[in-house]
N, C-alpha and C. Protein backbone atom coordinates (compact mmCIF):
# COMPACT_ATOMS: atom_id res chain seq x y z
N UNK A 1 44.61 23.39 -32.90
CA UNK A 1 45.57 23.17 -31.85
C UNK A 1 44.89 22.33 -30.77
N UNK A 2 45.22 21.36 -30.11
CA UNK A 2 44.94 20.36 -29.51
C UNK A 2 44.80 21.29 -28.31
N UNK A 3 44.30 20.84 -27.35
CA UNK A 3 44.43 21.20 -25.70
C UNK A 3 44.41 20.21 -24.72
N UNK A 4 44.61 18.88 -25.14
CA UNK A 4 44.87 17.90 -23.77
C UNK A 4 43.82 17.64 -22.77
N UNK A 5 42.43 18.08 -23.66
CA UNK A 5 41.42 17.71 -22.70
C UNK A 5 41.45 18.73 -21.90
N UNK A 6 42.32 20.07 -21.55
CA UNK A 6 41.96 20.83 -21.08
C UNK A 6 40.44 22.23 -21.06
N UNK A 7 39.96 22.03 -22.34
CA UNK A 7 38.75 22.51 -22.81
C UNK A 7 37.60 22.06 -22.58
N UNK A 8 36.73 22.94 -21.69
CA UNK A 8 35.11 21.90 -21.51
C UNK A 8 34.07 22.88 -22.41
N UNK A 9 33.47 22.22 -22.96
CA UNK A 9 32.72 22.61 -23.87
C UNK A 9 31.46 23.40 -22.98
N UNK A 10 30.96 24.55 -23.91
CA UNK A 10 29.72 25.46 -23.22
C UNK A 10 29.11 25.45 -24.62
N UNK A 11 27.61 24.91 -23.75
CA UNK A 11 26.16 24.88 -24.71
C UNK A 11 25.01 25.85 -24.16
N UNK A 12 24.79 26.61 -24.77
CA UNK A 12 23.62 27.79 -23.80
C UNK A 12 22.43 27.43 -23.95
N UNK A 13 22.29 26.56 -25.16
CA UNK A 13 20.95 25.89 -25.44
C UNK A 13 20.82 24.12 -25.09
N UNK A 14 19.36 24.30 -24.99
CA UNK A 14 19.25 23.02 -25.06
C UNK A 14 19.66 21.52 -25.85
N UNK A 15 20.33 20.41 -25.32
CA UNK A 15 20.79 19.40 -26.61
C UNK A 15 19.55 18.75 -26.96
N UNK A 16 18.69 18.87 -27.49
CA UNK A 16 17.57 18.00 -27.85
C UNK A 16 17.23 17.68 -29.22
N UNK A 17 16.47 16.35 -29.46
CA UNK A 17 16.64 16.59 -31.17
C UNK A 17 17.50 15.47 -31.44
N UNK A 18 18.71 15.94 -32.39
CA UNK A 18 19.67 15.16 -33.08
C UNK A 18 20.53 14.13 -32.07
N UNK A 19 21.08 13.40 -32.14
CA UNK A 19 22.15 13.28 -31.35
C UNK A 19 22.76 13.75 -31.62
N UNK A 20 24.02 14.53 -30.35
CA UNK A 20 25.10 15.24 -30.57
C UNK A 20 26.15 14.17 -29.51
N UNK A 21 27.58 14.21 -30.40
CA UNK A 21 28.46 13.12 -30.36
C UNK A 21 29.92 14.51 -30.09
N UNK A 22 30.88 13.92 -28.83
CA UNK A 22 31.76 13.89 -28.84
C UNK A 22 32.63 13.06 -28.82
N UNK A 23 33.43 12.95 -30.28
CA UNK A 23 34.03 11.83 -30.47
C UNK A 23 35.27 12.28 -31.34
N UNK A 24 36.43 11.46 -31.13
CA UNK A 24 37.02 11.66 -31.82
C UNK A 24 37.82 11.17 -33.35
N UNK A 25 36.30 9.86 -33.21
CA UNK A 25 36.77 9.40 -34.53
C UNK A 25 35.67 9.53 -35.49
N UNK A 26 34.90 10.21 -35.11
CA UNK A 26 33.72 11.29 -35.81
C UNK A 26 32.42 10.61 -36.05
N UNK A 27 31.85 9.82 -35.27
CA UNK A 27 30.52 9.35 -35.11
C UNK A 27 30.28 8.65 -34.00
N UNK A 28 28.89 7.80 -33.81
CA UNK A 28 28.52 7.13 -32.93
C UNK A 28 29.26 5.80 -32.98
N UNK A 29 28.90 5.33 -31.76
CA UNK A 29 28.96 3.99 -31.63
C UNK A 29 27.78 3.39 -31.41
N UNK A 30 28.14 1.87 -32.31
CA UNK A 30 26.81 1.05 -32.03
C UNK A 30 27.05 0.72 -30.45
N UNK A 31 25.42 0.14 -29.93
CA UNK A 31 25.25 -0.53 -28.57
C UNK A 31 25.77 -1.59 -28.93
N UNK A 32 26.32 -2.53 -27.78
CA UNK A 32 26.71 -3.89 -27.98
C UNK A 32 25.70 -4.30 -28.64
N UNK A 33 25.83 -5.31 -29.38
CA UNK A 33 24.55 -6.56 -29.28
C UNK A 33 23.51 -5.85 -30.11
N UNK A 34 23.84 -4.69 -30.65
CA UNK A 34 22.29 -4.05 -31.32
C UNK A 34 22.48 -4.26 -33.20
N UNK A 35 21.43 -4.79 -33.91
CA UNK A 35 21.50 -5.42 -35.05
C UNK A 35 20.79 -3.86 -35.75
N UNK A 36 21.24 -4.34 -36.77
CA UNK A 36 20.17 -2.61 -37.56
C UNK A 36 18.96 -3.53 -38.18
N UNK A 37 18.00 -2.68 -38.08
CA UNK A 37 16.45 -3.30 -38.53
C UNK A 37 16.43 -4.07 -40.19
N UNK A 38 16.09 -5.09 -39.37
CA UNK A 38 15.81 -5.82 -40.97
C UNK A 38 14.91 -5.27 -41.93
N UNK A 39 15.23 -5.36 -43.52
CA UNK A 39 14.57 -4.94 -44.22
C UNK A 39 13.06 -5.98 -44.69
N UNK A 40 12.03 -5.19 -44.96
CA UNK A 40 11.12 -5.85 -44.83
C UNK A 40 11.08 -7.04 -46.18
N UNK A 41 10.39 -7.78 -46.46
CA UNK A 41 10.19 -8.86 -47.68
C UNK A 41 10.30 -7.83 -48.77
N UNK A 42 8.94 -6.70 -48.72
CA UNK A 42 8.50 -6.08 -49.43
C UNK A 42 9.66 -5.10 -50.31
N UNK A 43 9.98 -4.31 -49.33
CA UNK A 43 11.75 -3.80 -49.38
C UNK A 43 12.69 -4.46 -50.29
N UNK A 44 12.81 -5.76 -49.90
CA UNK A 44 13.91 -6.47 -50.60
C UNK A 44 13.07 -6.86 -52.03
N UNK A 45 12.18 -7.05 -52.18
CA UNK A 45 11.70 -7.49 -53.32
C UNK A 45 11.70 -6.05 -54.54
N UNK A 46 11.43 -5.03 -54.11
CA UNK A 46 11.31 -3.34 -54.51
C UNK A 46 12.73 -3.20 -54.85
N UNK A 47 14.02 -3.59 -53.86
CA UNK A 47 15.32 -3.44 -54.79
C UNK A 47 15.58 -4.31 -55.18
N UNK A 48 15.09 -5.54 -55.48
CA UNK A 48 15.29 -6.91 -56.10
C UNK A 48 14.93 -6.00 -57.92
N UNK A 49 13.81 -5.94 -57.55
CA UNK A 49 12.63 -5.53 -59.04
C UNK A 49 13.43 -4.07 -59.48
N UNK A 50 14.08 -2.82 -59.12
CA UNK A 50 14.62 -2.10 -59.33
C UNK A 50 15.93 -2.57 -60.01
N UNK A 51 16.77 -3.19 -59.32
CA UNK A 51 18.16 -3.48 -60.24
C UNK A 51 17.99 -4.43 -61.52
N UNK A 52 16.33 -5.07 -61.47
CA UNK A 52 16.51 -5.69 -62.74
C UNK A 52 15.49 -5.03 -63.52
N UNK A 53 14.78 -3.63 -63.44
CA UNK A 53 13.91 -3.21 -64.52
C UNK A 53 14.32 -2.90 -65.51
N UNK A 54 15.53 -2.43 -65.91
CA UNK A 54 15.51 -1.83 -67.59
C UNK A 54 16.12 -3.25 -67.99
N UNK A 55 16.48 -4.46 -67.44
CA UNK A 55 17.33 -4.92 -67.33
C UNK A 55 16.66 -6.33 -69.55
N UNK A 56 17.37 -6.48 -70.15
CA UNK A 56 17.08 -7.11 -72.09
C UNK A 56 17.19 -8.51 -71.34
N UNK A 57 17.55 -9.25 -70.67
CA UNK A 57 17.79 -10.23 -70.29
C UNK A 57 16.35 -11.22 -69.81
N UNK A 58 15.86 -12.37 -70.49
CA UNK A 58 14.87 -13.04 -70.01
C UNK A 58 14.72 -13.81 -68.35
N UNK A 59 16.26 -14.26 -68.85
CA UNK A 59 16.80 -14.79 -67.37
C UNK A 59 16.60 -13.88 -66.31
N UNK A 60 17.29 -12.67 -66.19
CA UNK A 60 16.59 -11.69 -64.73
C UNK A 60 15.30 -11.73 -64.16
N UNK A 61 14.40 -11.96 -65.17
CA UNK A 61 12.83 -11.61 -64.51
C UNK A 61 12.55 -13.15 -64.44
N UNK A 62 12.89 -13.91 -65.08
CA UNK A 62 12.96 -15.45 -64.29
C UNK A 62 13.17 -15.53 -63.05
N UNK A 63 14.51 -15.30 -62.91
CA UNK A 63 15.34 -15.45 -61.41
C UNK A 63 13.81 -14.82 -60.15
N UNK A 64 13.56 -13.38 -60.73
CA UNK A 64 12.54 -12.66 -59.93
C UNK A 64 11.89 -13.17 -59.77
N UNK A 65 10.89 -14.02 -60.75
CA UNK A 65 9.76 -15.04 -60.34
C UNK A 65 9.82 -16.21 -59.63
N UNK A 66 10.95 -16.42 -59.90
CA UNK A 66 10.94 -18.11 -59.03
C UNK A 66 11.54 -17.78 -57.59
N UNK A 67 12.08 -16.07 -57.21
CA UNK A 67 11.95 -15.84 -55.88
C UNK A 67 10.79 -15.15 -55.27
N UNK A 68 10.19 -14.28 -56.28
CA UNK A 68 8.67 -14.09 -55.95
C UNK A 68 7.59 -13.97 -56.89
N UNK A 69 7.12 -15.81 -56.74
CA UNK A 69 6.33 -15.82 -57.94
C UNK A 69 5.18 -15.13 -57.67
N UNK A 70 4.66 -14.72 -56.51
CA UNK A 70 3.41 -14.07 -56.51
C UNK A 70 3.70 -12.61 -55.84
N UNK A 71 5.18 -12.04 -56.34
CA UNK A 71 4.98 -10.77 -55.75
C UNK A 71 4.35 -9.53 -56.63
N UNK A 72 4.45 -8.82 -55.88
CA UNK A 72 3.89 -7.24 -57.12
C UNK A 72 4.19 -7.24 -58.38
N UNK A 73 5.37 -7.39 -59.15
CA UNK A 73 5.89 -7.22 -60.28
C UNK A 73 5.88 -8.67 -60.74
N UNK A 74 5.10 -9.40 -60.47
CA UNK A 74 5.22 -10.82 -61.16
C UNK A 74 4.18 -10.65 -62.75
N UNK A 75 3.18 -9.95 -62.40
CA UNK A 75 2.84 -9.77 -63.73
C UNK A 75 3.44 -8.98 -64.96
N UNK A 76 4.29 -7.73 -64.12
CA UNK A 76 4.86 -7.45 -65.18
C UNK A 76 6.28 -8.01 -65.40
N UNK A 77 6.43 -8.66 -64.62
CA UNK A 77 8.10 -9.82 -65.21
C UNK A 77 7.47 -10.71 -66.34
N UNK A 78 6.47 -11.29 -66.16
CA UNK A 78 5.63 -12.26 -67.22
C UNK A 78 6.07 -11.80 -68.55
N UNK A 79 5.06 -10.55 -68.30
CA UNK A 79 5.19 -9.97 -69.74
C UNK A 79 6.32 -9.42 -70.48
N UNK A 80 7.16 -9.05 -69.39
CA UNK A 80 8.59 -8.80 -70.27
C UNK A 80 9.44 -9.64 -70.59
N UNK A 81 8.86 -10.98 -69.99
CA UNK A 81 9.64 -12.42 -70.50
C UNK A 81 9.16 -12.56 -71.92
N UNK A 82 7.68 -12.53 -72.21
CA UNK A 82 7.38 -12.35 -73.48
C UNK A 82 7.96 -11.77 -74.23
N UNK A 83 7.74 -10.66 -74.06
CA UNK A 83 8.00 -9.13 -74.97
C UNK A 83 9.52 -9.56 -75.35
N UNK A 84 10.63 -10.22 -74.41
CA UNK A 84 11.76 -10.12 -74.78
C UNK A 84 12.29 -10.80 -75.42
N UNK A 85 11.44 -12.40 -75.43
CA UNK A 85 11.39 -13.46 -76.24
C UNK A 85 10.80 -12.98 -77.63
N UNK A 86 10.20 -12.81 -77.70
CA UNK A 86 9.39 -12.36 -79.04
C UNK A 86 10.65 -11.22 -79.71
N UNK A 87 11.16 -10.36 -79.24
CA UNK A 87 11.69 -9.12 -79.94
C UNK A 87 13.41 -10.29 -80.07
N UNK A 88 13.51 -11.30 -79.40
CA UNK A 88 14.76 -12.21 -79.83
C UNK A 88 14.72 -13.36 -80.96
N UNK A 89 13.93 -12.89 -82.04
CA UNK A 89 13.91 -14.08 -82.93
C UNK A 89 13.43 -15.78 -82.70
N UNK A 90 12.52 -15.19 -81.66
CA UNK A 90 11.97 -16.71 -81.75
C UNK A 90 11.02 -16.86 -82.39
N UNK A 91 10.97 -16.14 -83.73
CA UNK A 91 9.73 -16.85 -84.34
C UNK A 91 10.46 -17.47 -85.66
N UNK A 92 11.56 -17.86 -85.58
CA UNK A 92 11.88 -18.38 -86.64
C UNK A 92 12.57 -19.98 -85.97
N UNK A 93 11.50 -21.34 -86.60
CA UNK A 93 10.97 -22.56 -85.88
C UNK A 93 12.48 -23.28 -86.69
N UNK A 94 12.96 -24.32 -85.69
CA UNK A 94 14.22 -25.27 -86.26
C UNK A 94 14.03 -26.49 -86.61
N UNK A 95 14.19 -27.16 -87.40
CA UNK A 95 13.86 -28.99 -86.90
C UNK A 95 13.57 -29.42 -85.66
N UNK A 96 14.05 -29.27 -84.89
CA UNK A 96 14.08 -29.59 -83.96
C UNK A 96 12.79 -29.29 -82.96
N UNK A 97 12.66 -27.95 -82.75
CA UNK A 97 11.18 -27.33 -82.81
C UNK A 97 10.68 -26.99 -83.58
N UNK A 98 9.59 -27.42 -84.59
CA UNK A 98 9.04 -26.69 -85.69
C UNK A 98 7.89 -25.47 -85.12
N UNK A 99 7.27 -25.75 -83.68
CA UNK A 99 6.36 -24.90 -83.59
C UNK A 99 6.92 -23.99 -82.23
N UNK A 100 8.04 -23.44 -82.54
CA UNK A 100 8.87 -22.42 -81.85
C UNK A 100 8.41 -20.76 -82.79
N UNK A 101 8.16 -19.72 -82.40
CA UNK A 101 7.45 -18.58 -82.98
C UNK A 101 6.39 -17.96 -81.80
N UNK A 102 6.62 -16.80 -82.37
CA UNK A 102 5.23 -16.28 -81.22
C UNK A 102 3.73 -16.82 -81.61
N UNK A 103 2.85 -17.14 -81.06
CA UNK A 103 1.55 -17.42 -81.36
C UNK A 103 0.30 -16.78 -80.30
N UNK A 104 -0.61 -16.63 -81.11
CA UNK A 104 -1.77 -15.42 -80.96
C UNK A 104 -2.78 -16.23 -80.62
N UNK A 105 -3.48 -16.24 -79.35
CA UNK A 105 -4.56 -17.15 -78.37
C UNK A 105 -5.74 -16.77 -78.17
N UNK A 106 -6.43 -17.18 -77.84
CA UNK A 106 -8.18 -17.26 -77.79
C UNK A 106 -8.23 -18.31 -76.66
N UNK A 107 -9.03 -18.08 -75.36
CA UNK A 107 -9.95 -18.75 -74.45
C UNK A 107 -11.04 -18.29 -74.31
N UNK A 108 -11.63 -19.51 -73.68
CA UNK A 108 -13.28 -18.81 -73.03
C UNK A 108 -13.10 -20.09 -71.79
N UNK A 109 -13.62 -19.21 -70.73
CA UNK A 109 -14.02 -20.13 -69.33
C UNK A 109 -15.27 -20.88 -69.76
N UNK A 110 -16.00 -21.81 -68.76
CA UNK A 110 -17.33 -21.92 -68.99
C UNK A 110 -17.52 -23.17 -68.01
N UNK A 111 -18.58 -23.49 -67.06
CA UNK A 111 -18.87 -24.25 -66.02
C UNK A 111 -18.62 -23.45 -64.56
N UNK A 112 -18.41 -23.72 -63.51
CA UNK A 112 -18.43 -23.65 -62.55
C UNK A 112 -19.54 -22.66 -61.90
N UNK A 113 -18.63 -22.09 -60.64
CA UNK A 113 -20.54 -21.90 -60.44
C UNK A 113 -20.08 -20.02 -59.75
N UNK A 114 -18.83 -20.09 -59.34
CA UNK A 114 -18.27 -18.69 -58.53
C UNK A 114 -18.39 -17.19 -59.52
N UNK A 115 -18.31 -17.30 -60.06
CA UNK A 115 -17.78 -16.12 -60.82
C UNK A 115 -18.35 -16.33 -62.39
N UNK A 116 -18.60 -15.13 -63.32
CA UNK A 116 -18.61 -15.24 -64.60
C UNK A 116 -18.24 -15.60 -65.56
N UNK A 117 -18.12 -16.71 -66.77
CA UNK A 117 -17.40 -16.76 -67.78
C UNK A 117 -16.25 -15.70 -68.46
N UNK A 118 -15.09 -15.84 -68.59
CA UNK A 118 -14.81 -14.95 -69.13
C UNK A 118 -13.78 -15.40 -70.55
N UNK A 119 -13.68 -14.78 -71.93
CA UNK A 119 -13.23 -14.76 -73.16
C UNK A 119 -12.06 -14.07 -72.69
N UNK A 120 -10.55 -14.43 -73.53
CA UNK A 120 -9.78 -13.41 -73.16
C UNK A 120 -8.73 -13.78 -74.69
N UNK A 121 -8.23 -12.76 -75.43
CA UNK A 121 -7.25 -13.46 -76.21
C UNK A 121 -5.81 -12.88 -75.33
N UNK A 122 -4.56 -13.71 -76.09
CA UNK A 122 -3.22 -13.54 -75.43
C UNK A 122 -2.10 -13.65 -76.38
N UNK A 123 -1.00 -13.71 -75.93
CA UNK A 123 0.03 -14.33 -76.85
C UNK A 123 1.17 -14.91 -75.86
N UNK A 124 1.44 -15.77 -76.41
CA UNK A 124 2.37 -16.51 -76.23
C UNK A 124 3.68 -17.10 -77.02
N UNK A 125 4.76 -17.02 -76.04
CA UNK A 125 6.20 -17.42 -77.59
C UNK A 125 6.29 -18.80 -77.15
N UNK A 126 6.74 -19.60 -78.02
CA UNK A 126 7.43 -21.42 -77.72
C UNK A 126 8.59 -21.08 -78.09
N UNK A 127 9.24 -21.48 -77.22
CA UNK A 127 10.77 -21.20 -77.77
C UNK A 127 11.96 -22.43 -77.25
N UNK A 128 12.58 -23.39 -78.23
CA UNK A 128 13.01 -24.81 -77.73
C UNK A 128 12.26 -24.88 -77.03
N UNK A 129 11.18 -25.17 -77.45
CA UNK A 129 10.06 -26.05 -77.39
C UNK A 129 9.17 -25.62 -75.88
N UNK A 130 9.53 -24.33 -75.16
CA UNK A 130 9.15 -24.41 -74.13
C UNK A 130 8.23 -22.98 -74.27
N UNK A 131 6.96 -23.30 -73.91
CA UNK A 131 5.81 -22.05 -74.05
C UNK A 131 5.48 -21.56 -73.01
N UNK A 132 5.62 -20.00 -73.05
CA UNK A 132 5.48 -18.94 -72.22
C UNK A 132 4.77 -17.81 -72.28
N UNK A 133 3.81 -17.32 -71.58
CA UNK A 133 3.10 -16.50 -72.04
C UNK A 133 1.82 -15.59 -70.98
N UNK A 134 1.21 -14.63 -70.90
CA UNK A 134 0.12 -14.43 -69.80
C UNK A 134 -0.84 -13.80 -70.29
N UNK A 135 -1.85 -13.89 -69.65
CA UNK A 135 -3.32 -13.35 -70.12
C UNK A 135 -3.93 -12.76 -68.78
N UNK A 136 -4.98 -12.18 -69.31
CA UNK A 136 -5.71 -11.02 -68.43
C UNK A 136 -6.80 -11.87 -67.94
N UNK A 137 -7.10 -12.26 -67.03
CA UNK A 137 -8.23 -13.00 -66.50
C UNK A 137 -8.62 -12.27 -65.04
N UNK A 138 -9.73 -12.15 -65.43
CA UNK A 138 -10.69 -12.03 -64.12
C UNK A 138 -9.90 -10.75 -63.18
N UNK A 139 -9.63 -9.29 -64.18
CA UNK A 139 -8.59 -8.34 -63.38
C UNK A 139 -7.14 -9.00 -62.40
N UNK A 140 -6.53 -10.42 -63.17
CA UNK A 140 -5.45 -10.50 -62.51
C UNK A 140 -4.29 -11.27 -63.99
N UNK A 141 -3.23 -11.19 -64.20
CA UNK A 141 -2.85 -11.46 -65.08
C UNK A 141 -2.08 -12.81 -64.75
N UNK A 142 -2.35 -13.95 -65.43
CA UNK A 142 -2.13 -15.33 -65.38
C UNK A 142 -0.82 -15.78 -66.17
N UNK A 143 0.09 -16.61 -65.61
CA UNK A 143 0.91 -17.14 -66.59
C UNK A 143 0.52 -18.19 -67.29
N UNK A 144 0.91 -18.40 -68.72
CA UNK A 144 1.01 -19.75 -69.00
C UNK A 144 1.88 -20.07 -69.69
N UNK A 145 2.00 -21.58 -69.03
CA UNK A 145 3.41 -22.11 -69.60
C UNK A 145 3.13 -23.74 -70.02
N UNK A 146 3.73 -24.14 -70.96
CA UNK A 146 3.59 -25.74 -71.15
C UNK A 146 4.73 -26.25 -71.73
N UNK A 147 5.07 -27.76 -71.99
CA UNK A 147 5.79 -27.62 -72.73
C UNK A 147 5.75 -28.26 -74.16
N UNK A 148 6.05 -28.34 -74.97
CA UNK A 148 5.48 -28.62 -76.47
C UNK A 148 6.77 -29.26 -77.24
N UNK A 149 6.35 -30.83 -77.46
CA UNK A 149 6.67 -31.52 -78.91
C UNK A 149 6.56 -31.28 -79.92
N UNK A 150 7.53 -32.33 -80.45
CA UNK A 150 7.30 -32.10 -82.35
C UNK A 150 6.41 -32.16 -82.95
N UNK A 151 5.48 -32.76 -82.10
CA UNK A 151 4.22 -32.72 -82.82
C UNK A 151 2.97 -31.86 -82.65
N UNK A 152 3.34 -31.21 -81.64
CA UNK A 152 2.59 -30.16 -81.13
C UNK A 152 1.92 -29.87 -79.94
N UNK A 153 1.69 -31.24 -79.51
CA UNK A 153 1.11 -31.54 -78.50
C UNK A 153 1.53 -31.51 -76.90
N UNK A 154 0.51 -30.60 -76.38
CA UNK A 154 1.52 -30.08 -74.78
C UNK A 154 1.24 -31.22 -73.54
N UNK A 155 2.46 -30.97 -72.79
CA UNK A 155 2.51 -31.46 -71.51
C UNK A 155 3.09 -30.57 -70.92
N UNK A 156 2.70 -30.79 -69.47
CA UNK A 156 2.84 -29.67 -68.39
C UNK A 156 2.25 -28.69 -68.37
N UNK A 157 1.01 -28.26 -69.19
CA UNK A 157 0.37 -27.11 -69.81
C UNK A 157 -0.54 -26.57 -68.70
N UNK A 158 -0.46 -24.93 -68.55
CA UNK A 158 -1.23 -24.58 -67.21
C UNK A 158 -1.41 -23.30 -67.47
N UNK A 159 -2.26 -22.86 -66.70
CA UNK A 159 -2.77 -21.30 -66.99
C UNK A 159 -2.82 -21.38 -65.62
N UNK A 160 -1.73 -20.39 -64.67
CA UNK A 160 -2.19 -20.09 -63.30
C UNK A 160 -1.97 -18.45 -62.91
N UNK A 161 -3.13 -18.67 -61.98
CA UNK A 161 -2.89 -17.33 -61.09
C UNK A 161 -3.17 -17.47 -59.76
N UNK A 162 -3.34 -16.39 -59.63
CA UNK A 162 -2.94 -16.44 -57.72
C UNK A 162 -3.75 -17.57 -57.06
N UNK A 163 -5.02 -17.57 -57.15
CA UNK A 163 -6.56 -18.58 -56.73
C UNK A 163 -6.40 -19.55 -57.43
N UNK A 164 -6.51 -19.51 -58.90
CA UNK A 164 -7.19 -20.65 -59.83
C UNK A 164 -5.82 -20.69 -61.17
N UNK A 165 -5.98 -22.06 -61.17
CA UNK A 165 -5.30 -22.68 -61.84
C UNK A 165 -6.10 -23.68 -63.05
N UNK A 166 -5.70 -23.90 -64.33
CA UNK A 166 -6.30 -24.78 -65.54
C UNK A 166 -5.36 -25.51 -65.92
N UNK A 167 -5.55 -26.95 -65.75
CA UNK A 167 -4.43 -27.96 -66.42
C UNK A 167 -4.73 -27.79 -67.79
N UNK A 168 -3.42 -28.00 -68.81
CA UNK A 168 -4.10 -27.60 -70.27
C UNK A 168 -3.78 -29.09 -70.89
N UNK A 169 -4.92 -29.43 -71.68
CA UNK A 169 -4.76 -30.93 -72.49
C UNK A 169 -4.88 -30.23 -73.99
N UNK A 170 -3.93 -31.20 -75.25
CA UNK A 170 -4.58 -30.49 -76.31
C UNK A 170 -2.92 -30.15 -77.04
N UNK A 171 -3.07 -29.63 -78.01
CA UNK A 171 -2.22 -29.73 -79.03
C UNK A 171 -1.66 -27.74 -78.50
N UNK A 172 -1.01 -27.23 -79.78
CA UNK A 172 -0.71 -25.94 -80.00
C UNK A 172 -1.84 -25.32 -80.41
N UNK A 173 -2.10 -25.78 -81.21
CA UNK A 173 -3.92 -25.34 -82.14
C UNK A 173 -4.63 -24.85 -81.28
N UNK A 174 -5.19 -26.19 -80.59
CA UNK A 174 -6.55 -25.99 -79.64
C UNK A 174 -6.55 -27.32 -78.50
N UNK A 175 -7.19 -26.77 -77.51
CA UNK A 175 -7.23 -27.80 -76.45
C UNK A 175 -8.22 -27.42 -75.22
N UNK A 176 -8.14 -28.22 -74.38
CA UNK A 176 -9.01 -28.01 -73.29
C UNK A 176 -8.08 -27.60 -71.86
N UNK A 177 -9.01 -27.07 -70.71
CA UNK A 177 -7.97 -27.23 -69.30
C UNK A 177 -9.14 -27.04 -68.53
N UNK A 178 -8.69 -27.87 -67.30
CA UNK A 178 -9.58 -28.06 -65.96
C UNK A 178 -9.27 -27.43 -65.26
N UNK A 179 -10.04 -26.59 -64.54
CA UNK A 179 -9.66 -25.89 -63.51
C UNK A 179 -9.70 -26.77 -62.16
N UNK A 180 -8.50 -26.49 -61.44
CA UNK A 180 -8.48 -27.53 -60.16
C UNK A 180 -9.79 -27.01 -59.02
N UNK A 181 -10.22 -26.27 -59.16
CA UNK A 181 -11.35 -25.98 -58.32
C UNK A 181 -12.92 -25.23 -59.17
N UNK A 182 -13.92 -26.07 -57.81
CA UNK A 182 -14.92 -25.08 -58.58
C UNK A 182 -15.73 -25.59 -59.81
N UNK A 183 -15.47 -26.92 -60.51
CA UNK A 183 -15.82 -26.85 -61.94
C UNK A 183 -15.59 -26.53 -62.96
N UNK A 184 -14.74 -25.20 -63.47
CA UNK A 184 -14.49 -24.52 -63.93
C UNK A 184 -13.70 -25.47 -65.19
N UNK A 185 -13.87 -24.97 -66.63
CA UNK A 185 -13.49 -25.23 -67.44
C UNK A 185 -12.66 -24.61 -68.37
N UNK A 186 -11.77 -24.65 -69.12
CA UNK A 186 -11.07 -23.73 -70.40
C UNK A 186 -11.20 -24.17 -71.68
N UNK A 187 -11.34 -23.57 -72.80
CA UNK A 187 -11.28 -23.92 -73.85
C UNK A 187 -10.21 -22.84 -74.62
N UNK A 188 -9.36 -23.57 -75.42
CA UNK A 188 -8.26 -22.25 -75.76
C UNK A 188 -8.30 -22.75 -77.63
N UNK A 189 -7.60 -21.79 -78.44
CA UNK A 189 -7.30 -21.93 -79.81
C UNK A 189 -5.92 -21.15 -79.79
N UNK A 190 -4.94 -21.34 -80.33
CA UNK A 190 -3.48 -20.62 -80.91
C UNK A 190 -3.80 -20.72 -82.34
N UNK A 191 -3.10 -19.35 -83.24
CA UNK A 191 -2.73 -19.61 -84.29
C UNK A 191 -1.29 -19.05 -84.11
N UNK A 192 -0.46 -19.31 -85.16
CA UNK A 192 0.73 -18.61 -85.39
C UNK A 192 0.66 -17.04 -86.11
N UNK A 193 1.71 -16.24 -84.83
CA UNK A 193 1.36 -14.84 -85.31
C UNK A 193 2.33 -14.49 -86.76
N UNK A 194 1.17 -13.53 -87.29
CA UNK A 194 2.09 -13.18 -88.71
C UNK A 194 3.22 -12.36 -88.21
């Protein structure tokens, strides 16, 4: 039953704590002019990477990388670009690409002067003609990507991570890559996985 504003409210205790609201359309009001706190990069990237984790799609964890290619989950978007390519029949090669299939890798560093040589094998899928793939280097996991003719032979070929990067020269087989800093050298081998 209404009372016309004739009712004043009695509190025996203290209001402290929560806000307490008399209102009659049952909450606060914003201040003029007051924005709610932006969410941080980190934040948005955490529900970016959440709505696309269970997610069969290669394209999703693309999209993720090329908005944060060097965020937290970039290594494991890598690998589930793999993993998802590989479990989609790309190892069966067309005219068009004959060396489309997953394939099984071998490097070794060697030159420069910072850090230790390091051996690492990997895998990688070509798929229309475009190769994708990451490896474990130096406790950080590297993409690589190139892209590959009919004849085998790559352009655009790179092994990067966060610091250091290797231009890759060289066929599907085997080839070389320079590291843009440092000296640093690559030597890689692919075979095709059974």
């Amino acid at each position: 039953m209404a009372t016309k504003n004739n009712q004043v409210p009695w509190e025996a205790s203290s209001l402290t704590g929560a806000d307490f609201y008399f209102s009659g359309d049952g909450g606060p009001k914003p201040l003029s002019g007051a924005k709610a706190p932006a969410a941080s990069a980190f934040d948005r990237e955490v529900v970016y990477w959440q709505s696309i984790a269970n997610s069969g799609e290669p394209g999703d964890y693309e999209a993720y990388l090329k908005q944060f290619p060097s965020g937290t989950f970039a290594g494991l978007a890598r690998a589930r670009i793999t993993s998802l390519e590989e479990q989609s029949g790309a190892s069966q090669p067309s005219m068009e690409y004959p060396f489309d299939g997953v394939w099984d890798g071998w490097l070794r560093t060697y030159g420069g002067w910072f850090s230790a040589p390091v051996e690492a094998s990997f895998r990688v899928v070509i798929k229309n003609g475009h190769l994708r793939g990451t490896v474990q280097m130096y406790d950080e996991t590297r993409s690589i990507n190139a892209m590959v003719n009919k004849s085998g032979s790559l352009s655009r070929g790179r092994v990067q991570g966060a610091l250091q990067g290797y231009d890759l020269h060289g066929t599907v087989a085997k080839g070389l890559g320079d590291g843009a800093a440092m000296g640093w050298k690559l030597e890689y081998r692919m075979t095709r996985a059974e």
